[in-house]
Protein backbone atom coordinates (compact mmCIF):
# COMPACT_ATOMS: atom_id res chain seq x y z
CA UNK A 1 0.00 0.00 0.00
CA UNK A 2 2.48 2.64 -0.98
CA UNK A 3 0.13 5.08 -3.30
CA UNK A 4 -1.05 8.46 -2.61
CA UNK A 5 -4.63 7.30 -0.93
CA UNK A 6 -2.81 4.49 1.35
CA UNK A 7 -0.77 7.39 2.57
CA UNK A 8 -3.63 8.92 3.09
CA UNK A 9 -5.77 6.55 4.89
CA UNK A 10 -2.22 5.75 6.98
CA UNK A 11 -2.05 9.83 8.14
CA UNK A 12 -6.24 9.35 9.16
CA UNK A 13 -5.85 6.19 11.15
CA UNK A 14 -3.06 7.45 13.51
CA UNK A 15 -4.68 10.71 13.56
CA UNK A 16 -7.83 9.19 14.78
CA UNK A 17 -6.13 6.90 17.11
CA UNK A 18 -4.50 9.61 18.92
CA UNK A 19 -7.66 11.59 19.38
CA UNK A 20 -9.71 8.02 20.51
CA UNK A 21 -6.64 7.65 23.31
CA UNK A 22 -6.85 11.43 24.24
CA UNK A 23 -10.71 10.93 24.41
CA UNK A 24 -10.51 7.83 26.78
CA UNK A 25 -7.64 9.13 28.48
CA UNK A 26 -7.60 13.02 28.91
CA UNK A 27 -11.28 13.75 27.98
CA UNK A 28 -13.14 11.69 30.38
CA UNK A 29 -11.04 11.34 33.32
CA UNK A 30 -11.53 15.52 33.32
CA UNK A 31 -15.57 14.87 32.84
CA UNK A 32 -15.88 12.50 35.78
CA UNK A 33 -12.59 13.77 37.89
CA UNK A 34 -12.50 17.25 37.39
CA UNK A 35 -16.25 18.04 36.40
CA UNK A 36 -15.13 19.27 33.15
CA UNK A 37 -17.69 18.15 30.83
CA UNK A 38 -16.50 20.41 27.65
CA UNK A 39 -13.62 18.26 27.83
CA UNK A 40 -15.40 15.31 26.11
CA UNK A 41 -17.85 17.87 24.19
CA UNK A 42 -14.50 19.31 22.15
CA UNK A 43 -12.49 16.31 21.96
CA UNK A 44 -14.98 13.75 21.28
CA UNK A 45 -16.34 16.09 18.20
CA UNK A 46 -13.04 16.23 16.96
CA UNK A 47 -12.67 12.54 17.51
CA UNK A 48 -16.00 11.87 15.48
CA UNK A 49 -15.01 14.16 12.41
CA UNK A 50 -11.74 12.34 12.29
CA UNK A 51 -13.93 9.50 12.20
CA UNK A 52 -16.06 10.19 9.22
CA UNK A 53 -13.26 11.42 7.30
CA UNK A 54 -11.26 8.05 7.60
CA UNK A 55 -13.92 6.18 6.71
CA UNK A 56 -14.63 8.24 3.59
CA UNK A 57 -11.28 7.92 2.44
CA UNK A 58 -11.26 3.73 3.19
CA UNK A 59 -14.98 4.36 0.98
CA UNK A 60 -13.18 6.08 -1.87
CA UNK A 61 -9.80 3.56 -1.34
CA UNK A 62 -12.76 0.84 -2.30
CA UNK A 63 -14.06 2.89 -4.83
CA UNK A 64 -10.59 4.13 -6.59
CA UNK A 65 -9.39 0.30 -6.13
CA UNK A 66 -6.08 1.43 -3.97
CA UNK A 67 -7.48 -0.47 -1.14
CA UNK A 68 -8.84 -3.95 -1.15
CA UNK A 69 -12.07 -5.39 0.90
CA UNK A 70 -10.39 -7.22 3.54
CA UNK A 71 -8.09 -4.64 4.23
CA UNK A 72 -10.56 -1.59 4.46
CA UNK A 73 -12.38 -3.39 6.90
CA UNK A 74 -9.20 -4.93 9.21
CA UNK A 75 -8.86 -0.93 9.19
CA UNK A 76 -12.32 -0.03 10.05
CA UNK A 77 -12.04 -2.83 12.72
CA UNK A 78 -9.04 -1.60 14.48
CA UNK A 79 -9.76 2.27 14.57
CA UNK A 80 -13.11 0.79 16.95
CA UNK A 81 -10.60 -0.68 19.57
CA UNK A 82 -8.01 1.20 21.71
CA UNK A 83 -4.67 1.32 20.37
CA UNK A 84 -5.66 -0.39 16.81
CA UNK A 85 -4.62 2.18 14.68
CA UNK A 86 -1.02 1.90 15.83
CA UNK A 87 -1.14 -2.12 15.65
CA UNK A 88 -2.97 -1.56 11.90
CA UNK A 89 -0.59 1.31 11.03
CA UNK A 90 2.40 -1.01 11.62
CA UNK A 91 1.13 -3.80 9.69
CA UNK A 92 0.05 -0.81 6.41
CA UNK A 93 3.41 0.57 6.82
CA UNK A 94 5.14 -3.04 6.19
CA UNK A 95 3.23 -3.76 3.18
């Protein structure tokens, strides 16, 4: 996966992994610890457009043909879980 979509999709999932740790790690412990609700309002907004905009570039990797099936959704798979993106972006980055 070396063309300019892969790259891409690489730059969105470790983008969106970082904001998913800073949103389970930062965001909420201020909500429930600090009472600082706009923590999770600002990150977790920012988290969800990085969201949508990874999976519309793994939607037009399908539809352009730079990304196969399986792999789109071992990607889509591993942005869900916590610390996914780095295990996925290791295994993109070797192929």
């Amino acid at each position: 996966m070396s063309n300019p979509t892969a790259n891409k999709i690489r730059i969105a999932v470790l983008t969106e992994g970082v904001s998913f740790l800073i949103l389970l790690f930062i965001a909420m412990p201020l909500k429930y610890f600090a009472d600082m609700p706009l923590a999770v309002k600002w990150v977790g907004w920012a988290h969800g457009a990085l969201f949508v905009i990874l999976c519309v570039l793994l939607l037009f990797g399908l539809i352009s043909k730079s990304i196969d099936f399986k792999r789109s959704v071992l990607i889509f798979v591993c942005s869900l879980i916590p610390f996914g993106p780095f295990v996925i972006n290791h295994k993109l980055k070797g192929n």
